[in-house]
C-alpha atoms as a PDB file:
ATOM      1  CA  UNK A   1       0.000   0.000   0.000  1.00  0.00           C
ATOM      2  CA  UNK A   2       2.651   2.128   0.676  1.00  0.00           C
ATOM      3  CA  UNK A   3       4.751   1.579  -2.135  1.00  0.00           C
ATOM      4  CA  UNK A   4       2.402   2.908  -4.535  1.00  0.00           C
ATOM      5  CA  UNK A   5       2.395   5.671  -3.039  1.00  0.00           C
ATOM      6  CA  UNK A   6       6.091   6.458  -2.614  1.00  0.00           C
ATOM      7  CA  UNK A   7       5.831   6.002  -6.657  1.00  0.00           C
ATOM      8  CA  UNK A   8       3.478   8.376  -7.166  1.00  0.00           C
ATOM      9  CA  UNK A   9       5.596  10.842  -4.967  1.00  0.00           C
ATOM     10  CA  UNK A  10       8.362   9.710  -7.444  1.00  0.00           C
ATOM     11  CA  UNK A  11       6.350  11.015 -10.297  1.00  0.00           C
ATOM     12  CA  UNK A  12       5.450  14.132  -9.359  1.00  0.00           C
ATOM     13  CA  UNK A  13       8.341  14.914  -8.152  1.00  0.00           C
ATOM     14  CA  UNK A  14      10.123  14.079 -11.501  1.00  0.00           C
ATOM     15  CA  UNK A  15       6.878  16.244 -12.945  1.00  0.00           C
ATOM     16  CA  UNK A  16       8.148  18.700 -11.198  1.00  0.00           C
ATOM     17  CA  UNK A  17      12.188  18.844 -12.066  1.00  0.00           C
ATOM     18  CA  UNK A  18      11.061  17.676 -15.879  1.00  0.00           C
ATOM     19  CA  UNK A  19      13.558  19.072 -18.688  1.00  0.00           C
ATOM     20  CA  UNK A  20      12.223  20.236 -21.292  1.00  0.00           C
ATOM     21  CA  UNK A  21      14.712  21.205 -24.837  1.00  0.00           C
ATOM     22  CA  UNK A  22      15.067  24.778 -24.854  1.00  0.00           C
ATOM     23  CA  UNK A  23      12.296  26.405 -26.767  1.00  0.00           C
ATOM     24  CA  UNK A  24      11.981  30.229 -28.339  1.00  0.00           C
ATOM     25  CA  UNK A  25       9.725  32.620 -26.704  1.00  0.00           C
ATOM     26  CA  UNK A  26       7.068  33.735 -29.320  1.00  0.00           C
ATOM     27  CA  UNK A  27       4.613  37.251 -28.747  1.00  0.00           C
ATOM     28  CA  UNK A  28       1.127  35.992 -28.376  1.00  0.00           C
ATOM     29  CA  UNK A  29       0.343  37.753 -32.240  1.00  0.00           C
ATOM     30  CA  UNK A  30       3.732  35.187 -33.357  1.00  0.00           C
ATOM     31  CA  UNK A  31       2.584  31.738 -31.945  1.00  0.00           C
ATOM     32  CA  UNK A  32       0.454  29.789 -33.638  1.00  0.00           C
ATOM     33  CA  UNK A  33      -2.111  27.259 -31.777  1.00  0.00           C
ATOM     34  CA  UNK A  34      -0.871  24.249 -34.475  1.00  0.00           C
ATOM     35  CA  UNK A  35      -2.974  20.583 -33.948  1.00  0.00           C
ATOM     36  CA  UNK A  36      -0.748  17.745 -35.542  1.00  0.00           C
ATOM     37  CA  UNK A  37      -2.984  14.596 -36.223  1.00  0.00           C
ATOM     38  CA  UNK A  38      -0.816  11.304 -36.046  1.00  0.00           C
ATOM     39  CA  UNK A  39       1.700  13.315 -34.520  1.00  0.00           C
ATOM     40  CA  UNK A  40       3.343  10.377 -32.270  1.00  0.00           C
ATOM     41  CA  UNK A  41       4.193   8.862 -35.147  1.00  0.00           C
ATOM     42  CA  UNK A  42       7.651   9.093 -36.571  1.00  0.00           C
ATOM     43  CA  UNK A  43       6.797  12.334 -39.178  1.00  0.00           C
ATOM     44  CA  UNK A  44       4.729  13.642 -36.699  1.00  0.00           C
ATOM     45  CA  UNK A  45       6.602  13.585 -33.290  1.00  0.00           C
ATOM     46  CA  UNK A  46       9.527  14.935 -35.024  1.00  0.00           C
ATOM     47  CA  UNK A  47       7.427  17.885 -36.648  1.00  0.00           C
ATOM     48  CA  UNK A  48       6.135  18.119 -32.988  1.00  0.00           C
ATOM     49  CA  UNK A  49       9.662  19.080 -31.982  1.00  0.00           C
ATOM     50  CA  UNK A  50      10.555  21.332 -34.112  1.00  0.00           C
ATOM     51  CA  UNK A  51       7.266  23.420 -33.608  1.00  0.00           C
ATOM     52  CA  UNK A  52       7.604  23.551 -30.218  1.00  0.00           C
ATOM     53  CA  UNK A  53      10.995  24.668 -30.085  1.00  0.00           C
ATOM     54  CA  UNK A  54       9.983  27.175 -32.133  1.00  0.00           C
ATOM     55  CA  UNK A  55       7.367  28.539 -29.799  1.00  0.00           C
ATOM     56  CA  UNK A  56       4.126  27.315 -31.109  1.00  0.00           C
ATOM     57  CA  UNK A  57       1.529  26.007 -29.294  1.00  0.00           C
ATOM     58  CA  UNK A  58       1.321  22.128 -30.152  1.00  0.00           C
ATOM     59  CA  UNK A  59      -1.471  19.869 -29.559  1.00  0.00           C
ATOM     60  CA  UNK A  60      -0.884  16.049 -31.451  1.00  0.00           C
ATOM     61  CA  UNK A  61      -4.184  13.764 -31.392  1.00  0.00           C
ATOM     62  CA  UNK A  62      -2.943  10.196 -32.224  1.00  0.00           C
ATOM     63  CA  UNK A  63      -4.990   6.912 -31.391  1.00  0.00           C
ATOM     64  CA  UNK A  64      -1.779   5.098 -30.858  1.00  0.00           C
ATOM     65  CA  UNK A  65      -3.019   2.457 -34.104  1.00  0.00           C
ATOM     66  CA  UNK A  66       0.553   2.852 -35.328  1.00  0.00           C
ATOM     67  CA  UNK A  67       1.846   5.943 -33.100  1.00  0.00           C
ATOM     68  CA  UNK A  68       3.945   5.744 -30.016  1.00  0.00           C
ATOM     69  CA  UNK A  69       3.476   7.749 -26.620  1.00  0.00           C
ATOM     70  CA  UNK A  70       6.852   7.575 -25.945  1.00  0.00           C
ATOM     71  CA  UNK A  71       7.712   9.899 -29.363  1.00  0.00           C
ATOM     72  CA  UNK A  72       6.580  12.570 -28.132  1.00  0.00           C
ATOM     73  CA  UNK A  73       6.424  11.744 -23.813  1.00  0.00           C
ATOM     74  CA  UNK A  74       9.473  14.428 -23.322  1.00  0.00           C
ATOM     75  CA  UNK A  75       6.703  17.363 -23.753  1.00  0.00           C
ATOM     76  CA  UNK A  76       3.968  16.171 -21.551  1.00  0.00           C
ATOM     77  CA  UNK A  77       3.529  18.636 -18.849  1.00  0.00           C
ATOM     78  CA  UNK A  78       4.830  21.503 -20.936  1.00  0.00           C
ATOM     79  CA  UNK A  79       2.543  24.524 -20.604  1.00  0.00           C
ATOM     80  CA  UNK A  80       2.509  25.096 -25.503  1.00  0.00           C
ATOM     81  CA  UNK A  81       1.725  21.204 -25.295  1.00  0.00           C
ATOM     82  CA  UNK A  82      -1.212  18.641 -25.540  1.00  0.00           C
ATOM     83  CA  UNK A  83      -1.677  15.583 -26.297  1.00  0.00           C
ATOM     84  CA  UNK A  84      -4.779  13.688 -26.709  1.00  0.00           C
ATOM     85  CA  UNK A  85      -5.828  10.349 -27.612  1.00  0.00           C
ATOM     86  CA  UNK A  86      -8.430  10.441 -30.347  1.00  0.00           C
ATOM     87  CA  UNK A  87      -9.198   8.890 -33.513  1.00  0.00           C
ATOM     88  CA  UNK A  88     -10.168  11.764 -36.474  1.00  0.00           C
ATOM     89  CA  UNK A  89     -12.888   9.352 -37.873  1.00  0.00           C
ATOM     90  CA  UNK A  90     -14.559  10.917 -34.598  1.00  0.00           C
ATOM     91  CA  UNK A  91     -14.998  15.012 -35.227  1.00  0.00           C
ATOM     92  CA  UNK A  92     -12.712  16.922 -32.722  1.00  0.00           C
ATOM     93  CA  UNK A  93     -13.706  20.507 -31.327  1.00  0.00           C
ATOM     94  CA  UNK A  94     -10.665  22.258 -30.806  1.00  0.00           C
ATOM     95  CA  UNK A  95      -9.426  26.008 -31.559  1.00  0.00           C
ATOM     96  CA  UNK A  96      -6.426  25.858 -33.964  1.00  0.00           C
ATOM     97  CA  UNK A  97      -4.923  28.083 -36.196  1.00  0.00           C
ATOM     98  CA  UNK A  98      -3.093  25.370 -38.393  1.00  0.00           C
ATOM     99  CA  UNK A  99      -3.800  22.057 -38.438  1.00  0.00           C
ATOM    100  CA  UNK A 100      -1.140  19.572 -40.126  1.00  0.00           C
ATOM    101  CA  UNK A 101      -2.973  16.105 -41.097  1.00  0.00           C
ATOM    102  CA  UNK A 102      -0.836  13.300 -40.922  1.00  0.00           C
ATOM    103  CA  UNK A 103      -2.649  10.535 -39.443  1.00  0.00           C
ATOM    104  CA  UNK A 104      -3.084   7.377 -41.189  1.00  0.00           C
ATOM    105  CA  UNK A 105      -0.932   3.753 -41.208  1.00  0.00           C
ATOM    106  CA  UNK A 106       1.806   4.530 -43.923  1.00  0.00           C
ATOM    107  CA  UNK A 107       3.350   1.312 -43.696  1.00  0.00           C
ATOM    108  CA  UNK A 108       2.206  -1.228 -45.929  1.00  0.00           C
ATOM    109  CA  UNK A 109       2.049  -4.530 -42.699  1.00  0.00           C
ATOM    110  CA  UNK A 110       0.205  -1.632 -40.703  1.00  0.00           C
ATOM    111  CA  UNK A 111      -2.585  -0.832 -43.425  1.00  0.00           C
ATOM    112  CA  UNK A 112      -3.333  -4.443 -45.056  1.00  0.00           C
ATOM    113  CA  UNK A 113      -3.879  -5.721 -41.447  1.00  0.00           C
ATOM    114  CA  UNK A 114      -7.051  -3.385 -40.902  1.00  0.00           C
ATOM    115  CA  UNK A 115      -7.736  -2.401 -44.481  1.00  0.00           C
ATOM    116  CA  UNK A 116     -11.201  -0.642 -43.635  1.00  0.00           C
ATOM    117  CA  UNK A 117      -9.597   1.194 -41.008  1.00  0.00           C
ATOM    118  CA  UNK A 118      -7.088   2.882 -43.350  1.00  0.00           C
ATOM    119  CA  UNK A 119      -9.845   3.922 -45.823  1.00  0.00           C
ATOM    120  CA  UNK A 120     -11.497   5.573 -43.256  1.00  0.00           C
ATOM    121  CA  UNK A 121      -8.402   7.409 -41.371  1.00  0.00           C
ATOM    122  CA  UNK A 122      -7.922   8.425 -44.573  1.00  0.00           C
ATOM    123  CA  UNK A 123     -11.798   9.557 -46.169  1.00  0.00           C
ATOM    124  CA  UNK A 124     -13.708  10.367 -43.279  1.00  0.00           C
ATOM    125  CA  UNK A 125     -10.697  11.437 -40.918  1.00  0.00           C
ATOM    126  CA  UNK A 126      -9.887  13.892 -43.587  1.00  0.00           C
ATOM    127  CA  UNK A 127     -13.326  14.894 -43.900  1.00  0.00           C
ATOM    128  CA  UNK A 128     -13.276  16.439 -40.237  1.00  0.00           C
ATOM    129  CA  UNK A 129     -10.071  17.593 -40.322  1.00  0.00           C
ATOM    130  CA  UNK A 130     -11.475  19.885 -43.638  1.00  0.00           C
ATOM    131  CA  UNK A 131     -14.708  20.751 -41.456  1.00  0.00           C
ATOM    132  CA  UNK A 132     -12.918  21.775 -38.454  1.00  0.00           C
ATOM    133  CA  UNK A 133      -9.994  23.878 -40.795  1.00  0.00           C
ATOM    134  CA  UNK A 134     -13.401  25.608 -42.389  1.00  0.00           C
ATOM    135  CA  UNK A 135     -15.384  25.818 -38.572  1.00  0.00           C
ATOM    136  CA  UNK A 136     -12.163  27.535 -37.624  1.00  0.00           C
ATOM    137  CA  UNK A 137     -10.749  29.090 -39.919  1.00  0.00           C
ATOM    138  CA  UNK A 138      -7.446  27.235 -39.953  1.00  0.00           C
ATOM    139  CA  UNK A 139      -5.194  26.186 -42.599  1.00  0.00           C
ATOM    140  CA  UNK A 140      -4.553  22.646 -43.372  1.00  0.00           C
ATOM    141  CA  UNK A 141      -1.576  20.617 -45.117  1.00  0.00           C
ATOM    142  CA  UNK A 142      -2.405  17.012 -45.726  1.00  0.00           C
ATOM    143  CA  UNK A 143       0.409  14.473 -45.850  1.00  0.00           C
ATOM    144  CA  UNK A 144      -0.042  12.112 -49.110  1.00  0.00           C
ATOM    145  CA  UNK A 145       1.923   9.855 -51.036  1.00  0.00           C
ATOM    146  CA  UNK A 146       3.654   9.317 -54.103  1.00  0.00           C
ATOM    147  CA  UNK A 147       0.953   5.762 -54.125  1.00  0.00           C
ATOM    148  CA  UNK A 148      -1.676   8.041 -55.244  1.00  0.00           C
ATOM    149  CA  UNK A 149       0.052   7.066 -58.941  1.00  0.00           C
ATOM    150  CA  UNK A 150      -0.135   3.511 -58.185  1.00  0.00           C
ATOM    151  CA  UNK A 151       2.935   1.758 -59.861  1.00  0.00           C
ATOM    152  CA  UNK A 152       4.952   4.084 -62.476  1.00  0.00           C
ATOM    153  CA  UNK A 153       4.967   3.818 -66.287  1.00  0.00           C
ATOM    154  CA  UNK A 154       7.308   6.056 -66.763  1.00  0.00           C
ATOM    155  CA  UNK A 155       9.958   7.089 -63.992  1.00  0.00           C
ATOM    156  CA  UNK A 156      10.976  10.133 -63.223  1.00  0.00           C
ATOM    157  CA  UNK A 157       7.174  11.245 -63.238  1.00  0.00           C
ATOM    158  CA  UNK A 158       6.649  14.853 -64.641  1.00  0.00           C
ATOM    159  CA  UNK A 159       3.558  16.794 -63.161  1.00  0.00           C
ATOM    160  CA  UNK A 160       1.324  15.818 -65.506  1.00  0.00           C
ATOM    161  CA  UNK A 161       1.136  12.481 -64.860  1.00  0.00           C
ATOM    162  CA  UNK A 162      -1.837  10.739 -63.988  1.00  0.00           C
ATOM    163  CA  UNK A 163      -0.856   7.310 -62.507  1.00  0.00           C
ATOM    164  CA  UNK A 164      -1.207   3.921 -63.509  1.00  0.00           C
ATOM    165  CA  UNK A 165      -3.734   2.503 -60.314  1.00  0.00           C
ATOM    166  CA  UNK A 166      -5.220  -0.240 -59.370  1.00  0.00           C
ATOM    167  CA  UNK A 167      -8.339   0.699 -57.399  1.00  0.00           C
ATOM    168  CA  UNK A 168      -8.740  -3.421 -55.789  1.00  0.00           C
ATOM    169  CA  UNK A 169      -5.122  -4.225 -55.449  1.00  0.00           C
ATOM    170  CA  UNK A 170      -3.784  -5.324 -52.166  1.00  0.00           C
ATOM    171  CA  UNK A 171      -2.598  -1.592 -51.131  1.00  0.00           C
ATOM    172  CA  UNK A 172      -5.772  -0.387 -52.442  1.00  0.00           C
ATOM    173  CA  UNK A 173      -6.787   0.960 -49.526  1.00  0.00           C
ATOM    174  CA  UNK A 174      -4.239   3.150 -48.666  1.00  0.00           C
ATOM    175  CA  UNK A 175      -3.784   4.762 -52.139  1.00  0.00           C
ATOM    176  CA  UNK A 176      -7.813   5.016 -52.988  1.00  0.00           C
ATOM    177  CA  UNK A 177      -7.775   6.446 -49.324  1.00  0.00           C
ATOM    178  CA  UNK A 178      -5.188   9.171 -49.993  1.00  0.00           C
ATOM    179  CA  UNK A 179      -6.771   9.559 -53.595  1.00  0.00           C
ATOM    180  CA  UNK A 180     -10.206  10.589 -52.252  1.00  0.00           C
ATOM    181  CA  UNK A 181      -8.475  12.753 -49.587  1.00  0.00           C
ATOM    182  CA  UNK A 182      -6.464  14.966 -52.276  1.00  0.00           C
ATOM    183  CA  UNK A 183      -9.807  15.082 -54.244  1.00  0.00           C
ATOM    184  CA  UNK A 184     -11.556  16.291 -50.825  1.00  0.00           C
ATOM    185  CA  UNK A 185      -8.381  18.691 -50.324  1.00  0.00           C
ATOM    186  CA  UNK A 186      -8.945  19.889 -53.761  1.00  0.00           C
ATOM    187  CA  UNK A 187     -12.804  20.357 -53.475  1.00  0.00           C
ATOM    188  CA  UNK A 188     -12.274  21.907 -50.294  1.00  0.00           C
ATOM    189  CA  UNK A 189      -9.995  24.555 -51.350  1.00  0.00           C
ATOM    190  CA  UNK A 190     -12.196  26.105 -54.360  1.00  0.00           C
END
């Protein structure tokens, strides 16, 4: 009974000596509230990093499908930073001036195990991550691929080509998935 406790005491004292790396101070008017979906992956918790050593306000959402606590651990309990477990096929009602979209499984073992579950990090999570940019008024950057173009015909490709897909193929749903976001991006934007 004790013991627990004496750990707990542990933690908050180590709470309470935490080192953070040395971040800029940025004028309320400079810093930028920034939300950074599938940002305990390895893109994200790195991009995490850099923005809040640059000053910014950072708040990553990750469901931890392919993401790792422990990327991005070192800022918990920093006053610019947030984290909070949440999967953007559910809408999220947060204030954000910038919101950089990078959740989804990227690796091919991590998106053929739960095929459905790509397609829809990467439709319908995109989806609210355009509603809430529009509710906001925040810009957005989503993270694609080069897979939208399926396998290449010709290599180096030149902007205007279209791809060579195969919409039922085994990594289907993580191209189609991106495909339909760019398309939502696009439709978005005019």
């Amino acid at each position: 009974m004790v013991e627990p406790l004496r750990e707990k005491i542990r933690d908050l004292e180590k709470s309470f000596t935490q080192k953070y790396p040395p971040v800029k101070f940025l004028s309320e008017k400079d810093r930028k509230r920034i939300l950074i979906t599938g940002g305990a992956g390895f893109v994200g918790s790195h991009l995490t990093d850099k923005l809040m050593m640059d000053g910014h306000e950072v708040t990553v959402v990750d469901n931890f499908f392919t993401g790792r606590k422990r990327n991005v651990e070192h800022w918990i309990g920093h006053e610019n930073f947030e984290l909070i477990n949440h999967d953007v096929v559910e809408p999220l009602y947060i204030e954000v001036d910038q919101i950089y979209h990078l959740a989804s499984p990227a690796s091919p073992p991590n998106y053929m195990y739960n095929p459905i579950k790509t397609l829809k990090t990467n439709t319908i999570g995109t989806l609210n991550m355009l509603g809430l940019a529009k509710r906001v008024g925040a810009r957005l950057l989503l993270a694609s691929t080069s897979e939208v173009y399926g396998d290449p015909e010709v290599h180096p490709q030149s902007e205007d080509y279209w791809g060579h897909v195969n919409p039922i193929g085994p990594r289907a749903c993580y191209d189609e998935g991106k495909r339909v976001a760019e398309t939502m991006c696009y439709a978005y934007m005019k």
